[in-house]
N, C-alpha and C. Protein backbone atom coordinates (compact mmCIF):
# COMPACT_ATOMS: atom_id res chain seq x y z
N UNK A 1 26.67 -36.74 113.25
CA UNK A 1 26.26 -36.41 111.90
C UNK A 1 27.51 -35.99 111.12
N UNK A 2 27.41 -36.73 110.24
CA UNK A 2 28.65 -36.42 109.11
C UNK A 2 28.35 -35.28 107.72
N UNK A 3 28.81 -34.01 107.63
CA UNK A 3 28.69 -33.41 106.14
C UNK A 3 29.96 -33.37 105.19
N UNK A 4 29.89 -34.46 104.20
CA UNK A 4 30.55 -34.17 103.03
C UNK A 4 30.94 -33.29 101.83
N UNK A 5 32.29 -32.60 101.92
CA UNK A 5 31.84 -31.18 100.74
C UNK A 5 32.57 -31.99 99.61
N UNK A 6 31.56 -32.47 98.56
CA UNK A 6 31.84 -32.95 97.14
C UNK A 6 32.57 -31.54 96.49
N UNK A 7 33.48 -31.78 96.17
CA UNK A 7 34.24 -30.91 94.71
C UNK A 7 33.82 -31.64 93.35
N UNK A 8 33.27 -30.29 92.74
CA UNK A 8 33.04 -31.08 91.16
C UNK A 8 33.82 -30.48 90.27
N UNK A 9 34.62 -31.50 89.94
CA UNK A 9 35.43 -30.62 88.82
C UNK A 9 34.86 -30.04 87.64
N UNK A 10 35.12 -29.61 86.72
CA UNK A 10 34.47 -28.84 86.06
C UNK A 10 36.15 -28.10 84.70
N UNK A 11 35.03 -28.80 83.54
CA UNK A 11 35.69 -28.36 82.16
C UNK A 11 35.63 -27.54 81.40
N UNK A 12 35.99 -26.42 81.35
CA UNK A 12 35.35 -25.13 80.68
C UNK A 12 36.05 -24.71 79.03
N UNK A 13 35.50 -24.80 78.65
CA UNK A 13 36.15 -24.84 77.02
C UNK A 13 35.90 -23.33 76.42
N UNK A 14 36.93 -22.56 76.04
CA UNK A 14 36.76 -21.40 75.58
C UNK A 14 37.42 -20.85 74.40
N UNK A 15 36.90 -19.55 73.60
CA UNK A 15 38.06 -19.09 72.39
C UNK A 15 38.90 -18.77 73.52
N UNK A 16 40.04 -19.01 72.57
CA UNK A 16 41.36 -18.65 73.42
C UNK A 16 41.73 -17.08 72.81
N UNK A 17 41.40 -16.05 73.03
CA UNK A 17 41.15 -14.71 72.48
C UNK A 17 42.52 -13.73 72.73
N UNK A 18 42.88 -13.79 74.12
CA UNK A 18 44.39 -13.08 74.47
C UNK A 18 44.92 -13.54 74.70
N UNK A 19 46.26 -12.80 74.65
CA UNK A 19 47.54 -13.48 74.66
C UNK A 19 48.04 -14.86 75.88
N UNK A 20 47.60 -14.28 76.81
CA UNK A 20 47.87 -15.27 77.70
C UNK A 20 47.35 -16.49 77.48
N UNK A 21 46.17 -16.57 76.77
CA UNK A 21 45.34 -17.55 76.51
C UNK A 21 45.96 -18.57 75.15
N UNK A 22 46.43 -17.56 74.38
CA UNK A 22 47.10 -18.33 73.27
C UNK A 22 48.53 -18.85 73.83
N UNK A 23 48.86 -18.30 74.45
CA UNK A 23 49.89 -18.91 75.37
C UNK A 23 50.25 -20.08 75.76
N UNK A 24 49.20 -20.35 76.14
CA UNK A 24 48.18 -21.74 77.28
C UNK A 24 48.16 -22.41 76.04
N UNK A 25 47.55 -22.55 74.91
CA UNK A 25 47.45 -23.31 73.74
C UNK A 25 48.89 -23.62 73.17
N UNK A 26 49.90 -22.97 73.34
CA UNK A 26 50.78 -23.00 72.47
C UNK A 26 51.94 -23.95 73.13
N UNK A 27 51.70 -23.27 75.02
CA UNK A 27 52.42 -24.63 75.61
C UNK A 27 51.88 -25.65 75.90
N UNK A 28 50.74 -25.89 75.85
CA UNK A 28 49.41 -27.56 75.41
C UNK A 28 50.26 -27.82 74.75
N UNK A 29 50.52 -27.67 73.42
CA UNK A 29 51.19 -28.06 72.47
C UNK A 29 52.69 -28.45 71.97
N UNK A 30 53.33 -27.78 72.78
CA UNK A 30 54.71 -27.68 72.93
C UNK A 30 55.10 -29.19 74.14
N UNK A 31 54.10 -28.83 74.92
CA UNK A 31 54.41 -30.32 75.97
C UNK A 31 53.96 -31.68 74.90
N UNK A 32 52.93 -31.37 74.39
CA UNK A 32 52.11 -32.94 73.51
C UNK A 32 53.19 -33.03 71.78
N UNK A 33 53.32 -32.11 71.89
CA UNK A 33 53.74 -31.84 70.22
C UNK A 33 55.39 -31.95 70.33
N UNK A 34 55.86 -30.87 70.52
CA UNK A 34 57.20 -31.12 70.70
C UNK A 34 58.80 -31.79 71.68
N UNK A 35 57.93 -31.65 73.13
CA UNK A 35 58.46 -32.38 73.90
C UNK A 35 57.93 -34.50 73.93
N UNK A 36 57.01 -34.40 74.34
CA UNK A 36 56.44 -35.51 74.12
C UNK A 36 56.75 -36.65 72.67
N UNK A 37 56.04 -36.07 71.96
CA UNK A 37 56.18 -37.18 70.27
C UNK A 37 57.43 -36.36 69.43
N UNK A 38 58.38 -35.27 70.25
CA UNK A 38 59.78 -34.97 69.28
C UNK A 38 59.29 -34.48 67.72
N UNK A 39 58.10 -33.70 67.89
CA UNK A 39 58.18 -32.77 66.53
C UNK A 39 58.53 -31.60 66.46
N UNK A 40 59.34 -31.14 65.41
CA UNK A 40 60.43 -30.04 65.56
C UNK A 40 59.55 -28.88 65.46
N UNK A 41 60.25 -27.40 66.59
CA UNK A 41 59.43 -27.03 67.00
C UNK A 41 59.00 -25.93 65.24
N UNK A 42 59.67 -25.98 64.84
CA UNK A 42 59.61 -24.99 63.34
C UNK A 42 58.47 -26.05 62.72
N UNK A 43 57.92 -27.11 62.71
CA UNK A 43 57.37 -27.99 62.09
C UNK A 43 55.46 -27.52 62.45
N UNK A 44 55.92 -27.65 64.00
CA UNK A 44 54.56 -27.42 65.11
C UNK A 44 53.98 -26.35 65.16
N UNK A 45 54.74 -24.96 65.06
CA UNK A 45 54.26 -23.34 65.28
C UNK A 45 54.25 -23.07 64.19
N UNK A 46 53.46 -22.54 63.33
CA UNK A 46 53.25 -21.85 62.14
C UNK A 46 52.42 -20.91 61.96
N UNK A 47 52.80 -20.44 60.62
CA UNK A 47 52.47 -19.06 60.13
C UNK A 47 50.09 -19.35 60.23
N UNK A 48 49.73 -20.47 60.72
CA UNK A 48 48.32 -20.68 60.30
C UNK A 48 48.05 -20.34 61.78
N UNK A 49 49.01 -20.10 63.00
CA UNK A 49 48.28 -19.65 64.50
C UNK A 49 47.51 -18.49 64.44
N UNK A 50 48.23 -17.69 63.56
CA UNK A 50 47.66 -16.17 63.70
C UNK A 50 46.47 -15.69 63.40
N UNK A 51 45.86 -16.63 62.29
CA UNK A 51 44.60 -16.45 61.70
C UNK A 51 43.83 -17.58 61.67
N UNK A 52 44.40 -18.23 62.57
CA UNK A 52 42.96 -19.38 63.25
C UNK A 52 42.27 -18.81 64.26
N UNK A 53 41.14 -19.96 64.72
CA UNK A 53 40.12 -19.97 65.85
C UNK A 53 40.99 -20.87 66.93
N UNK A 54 41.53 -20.25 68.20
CA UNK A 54 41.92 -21.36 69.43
C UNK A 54 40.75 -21.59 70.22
N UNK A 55 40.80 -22.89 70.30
CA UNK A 55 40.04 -23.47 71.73
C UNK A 55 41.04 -24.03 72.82
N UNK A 56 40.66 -23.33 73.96
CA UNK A 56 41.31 -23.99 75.03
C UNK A 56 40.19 -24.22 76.15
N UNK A 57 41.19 -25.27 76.88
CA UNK A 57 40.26 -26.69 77.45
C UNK A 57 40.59 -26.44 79.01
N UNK A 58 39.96 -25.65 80.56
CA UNK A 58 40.72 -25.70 81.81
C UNK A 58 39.60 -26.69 82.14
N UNK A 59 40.22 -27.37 82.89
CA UNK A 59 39.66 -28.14 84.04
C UNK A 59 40.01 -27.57 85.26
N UNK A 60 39.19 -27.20 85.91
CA UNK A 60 39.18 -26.01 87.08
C UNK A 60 39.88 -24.56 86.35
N UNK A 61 41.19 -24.57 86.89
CA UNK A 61 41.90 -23.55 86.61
C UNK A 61 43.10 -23.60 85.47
N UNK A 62 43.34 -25.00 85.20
CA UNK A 62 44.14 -25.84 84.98
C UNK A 62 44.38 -25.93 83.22
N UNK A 63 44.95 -25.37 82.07
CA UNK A 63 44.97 -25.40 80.83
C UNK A 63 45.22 -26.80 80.58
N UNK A 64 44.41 -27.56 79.64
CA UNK A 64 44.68 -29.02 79.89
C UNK A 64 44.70 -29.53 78.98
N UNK A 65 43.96 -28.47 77.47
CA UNK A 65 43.74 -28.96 76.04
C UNK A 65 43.97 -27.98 75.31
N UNK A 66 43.61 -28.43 73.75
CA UNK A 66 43.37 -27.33 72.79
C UNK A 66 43.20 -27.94 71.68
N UNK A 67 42.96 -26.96 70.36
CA UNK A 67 42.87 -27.30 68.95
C UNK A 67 42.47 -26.23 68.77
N UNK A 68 43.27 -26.39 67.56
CA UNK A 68 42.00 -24.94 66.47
C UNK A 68 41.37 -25.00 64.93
N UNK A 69 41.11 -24.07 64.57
CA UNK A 69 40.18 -24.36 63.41
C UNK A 69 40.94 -23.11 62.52
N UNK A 70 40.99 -23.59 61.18
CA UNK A 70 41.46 -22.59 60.46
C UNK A 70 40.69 -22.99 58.87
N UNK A 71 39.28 -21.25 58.84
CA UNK A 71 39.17 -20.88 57.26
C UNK A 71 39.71 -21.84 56.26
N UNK A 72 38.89 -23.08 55.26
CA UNK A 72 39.94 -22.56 54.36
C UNK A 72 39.28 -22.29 52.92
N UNK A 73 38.08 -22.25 52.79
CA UNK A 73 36.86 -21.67 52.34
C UNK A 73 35.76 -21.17 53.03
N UNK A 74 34.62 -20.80 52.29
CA UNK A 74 33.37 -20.25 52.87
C UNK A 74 32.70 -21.19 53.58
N UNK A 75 33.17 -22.50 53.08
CA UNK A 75 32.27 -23.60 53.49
C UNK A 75 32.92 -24.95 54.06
N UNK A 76 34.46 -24.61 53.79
CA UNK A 76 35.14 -25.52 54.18
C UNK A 76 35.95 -25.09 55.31
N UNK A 77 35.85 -25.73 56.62
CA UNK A 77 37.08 -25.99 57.64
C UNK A 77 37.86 -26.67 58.05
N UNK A 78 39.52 -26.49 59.14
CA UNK A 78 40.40 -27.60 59.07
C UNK A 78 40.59 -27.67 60.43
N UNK A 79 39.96 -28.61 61.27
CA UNK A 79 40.77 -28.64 62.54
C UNK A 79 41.84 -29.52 62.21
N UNK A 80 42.90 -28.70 63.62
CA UNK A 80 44.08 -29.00 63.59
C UNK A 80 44.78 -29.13 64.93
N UNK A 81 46.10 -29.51 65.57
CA UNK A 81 46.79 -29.08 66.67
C UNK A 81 45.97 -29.47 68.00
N UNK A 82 44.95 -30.80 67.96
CA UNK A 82 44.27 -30.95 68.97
C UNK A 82 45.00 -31.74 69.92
N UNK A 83 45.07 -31.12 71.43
CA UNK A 83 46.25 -31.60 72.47
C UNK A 83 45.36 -32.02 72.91
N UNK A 84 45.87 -32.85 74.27
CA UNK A 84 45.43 -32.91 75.15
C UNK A 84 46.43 -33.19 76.12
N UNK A 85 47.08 -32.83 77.21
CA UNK A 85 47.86 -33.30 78.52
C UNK A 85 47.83 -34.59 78.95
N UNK A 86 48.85 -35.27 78.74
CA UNK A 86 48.61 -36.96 78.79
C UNK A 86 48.20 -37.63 80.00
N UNK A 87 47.94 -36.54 81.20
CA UNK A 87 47.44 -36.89 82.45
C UNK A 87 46.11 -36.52 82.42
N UNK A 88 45.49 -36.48 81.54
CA UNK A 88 44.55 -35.54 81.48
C UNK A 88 43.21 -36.59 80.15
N UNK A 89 44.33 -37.67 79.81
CA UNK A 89 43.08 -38.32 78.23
C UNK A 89 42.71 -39.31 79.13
N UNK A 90 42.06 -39.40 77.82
CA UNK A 90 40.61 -40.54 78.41
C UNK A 90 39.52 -40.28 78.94
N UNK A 91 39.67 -39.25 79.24
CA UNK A 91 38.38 -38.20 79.88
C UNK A 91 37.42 -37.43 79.52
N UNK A 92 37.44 -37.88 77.80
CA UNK A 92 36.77 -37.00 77.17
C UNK A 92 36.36 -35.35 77.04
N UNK A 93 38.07 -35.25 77.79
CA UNK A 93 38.17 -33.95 77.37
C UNK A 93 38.71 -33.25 75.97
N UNK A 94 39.09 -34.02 75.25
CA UNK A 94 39.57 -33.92 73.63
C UNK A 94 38.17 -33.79 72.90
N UNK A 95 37.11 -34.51 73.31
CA UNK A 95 35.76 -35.12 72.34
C UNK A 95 35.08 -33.63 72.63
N UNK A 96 35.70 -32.79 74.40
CA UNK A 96 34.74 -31.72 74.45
C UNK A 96 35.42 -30.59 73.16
N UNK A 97 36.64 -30.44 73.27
CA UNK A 97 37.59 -29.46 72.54
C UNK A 97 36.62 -29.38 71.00
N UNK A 98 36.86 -30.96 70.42
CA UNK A 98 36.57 -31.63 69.07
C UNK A 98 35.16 -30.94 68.72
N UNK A 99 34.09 -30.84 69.81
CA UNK A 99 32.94 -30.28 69.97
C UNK A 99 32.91 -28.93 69.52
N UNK A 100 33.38 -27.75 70.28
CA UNK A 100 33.32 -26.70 70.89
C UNK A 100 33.74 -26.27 69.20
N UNK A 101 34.59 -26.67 68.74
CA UNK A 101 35.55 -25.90 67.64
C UNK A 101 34.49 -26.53 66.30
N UNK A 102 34.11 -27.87 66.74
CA UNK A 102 32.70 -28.27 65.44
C UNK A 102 31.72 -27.24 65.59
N UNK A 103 31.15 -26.51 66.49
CA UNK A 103 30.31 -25.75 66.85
C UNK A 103 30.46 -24.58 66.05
N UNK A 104 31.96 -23.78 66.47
CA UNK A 104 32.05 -23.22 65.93
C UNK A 104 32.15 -22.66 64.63
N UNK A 105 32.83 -24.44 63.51
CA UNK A 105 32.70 -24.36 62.34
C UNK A 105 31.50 -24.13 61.47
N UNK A 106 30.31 -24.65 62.47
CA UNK A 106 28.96 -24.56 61.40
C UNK A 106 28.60 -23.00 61.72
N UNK A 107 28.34 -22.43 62.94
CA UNK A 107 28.70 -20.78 62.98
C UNK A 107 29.08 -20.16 62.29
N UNK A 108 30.29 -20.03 61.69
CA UNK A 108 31.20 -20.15 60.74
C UNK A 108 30.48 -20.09 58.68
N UNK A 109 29.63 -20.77 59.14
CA UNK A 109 29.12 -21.50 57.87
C UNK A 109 29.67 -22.80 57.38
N UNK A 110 30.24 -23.22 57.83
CA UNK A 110 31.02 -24.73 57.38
C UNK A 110 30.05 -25.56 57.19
N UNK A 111 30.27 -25.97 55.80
CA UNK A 111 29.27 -27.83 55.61
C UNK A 111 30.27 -28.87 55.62
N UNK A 112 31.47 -28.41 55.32
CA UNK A 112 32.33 -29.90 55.50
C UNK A 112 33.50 -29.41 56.76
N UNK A 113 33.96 -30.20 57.42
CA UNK A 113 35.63 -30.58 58.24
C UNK A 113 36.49 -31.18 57.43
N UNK A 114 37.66 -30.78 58.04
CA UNK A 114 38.92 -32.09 57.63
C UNK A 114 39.54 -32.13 58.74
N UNK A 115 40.56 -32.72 58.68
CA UNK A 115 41.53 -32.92 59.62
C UNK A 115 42.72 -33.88 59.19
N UNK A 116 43.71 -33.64 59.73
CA UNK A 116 44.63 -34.83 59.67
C UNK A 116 44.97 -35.60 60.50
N UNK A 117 44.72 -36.73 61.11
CA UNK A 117 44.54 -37.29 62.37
C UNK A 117 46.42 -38.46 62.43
N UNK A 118 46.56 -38.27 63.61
CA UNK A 118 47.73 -39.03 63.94
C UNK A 118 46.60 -40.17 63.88
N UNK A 119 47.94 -41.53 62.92
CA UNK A 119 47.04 -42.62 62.73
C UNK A 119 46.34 -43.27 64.18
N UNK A 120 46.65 -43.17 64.97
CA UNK A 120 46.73 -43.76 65.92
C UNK A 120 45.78 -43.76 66.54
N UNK A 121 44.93 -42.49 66.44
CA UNK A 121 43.94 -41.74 67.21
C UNK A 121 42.71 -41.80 66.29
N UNK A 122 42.70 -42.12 65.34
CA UNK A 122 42.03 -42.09 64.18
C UNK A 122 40.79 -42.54 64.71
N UNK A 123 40.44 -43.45 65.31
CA UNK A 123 39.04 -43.92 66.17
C UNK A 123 38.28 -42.77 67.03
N UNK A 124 39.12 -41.99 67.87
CA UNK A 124 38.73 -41.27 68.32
C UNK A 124 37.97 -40.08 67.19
N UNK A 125 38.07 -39.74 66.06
CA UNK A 125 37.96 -39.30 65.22
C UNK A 125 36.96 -39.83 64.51
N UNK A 126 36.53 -41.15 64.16
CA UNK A 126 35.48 -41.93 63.43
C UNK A 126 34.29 -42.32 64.91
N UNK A 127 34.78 -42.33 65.78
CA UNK A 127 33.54 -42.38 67.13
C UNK A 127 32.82 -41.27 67.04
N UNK A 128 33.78 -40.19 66.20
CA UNK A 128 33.40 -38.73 66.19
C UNK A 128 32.27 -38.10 65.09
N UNK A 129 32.05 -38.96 63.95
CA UNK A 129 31.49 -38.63 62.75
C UNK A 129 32.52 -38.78 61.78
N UNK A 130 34.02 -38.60 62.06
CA UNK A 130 34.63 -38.41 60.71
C UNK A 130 34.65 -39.75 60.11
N UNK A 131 35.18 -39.40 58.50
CA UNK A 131 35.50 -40.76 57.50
C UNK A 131 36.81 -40.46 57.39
N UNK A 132 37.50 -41.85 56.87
CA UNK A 132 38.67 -41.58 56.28
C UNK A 132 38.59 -41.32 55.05
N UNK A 133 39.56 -40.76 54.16
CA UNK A 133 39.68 -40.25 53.01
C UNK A 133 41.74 -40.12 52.65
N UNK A 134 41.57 -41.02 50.72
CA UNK A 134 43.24 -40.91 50.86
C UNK A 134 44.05 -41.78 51.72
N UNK A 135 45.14 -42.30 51.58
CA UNK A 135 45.75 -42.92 51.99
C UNK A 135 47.07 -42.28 52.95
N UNK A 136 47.40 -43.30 54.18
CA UNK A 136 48.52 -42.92 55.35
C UNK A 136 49.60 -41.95 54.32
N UNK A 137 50.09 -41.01 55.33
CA UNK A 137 50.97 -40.02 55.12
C UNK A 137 51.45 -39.95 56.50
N UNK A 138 53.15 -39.30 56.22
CA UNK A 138 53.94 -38.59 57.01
C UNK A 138 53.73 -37.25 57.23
N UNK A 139 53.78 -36.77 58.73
CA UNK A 139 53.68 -35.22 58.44
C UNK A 139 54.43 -35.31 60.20
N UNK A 140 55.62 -34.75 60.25
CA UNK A 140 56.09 -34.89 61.02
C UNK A 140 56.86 -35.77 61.31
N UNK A 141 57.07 -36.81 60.79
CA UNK A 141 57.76 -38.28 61.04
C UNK A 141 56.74 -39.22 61.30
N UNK A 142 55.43 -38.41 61.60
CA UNK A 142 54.23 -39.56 61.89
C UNK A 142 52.94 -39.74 61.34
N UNK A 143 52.67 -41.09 61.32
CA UNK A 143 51.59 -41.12 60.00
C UNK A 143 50.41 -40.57 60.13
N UNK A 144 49.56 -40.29 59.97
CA UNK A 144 48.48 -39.07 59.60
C UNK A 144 48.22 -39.85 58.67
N UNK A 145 46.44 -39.41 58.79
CA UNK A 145 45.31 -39.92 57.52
C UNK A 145 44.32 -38.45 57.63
N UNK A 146 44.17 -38.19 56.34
CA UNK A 146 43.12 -37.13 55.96
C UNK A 146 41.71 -37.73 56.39
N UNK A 147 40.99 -37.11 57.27
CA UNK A 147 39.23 -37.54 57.90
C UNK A 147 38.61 -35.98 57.64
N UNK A 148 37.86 -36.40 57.22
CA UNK A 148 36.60 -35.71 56.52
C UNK A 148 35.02 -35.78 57.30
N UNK A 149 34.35 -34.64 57.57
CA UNK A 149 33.14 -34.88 57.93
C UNK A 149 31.84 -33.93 57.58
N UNK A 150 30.92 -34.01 56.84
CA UNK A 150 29.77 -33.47 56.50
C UNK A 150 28.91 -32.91 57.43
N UNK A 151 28.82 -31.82 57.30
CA UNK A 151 28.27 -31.20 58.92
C UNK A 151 26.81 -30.18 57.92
């Protein structure tokens, strides 16, 4: 008789509330953002960390994502800074992040999103509910489109 012990991995998406935790978000970001696609790091860290919402993304134990959401009316929110660990996409662990922080926007009171999406990814973003809105822009050296979504 044979017994198999299945491991289930498991994605746990949380506010990223202390320090250590913002930590974890900030080097998500630093590996996807500044090492990876070469955006300067004064470009990537800004004065909008402090008074956003972080979500961070473990798979097991493992910090693997993030994004956050930042106020910018009563009714309006902006996700932003959504990583993911490039060993780590395709897995629909970005769509959970994208989730968790939509959740939180209508909480929030939010009727609309924005975002600025690297062009590239932009599907992942319209699979999502968003529209485009406005035409390609630079922000970073890389093109970005303003997406919009009615919640």
């Amino acid at each position: 008789m044979f017994f198999y012990t299945i491991f289930m991995i498991k994605l746990k998406v949380i506010e990223a509330a202390i320090p250590k935790q913002i930590s974890s978000c900030l080097a998500i970001r630093k590996e996807v953002f500044i090492e990876e696609q070469k955006v300067p790091e004064n470009e990537e860290l800004d004065n909008f960390d402090s008074i956003s919402f972080h979500a961070l993304a473990y798979l097991d134990s493992t910090p693997i994502a993030t994004g956050r959401l930042l106020n910018i009316t009563e009714s309006h929110m902006k996700i932003g800074r959504m990583a993911v660990i490039k060993q780590y996409r395709k897995n629909g662990y970005g769509k959970k992040v994208l989730r968790f922080l939509e959740k939180k926007a209508i909480e929030l009171g939010a009727k609309k999103i924005t975002l600025n999406s690297q062009e590239y990814v932009k599907d992942f973003y319209i699979n999502s509910g968003y529209l485009e809105k406005d035409n390609i822009f630079l922000e970073a050296g890389i093109p970005h489109i303003t997406m919009y979504k009615n919640i």
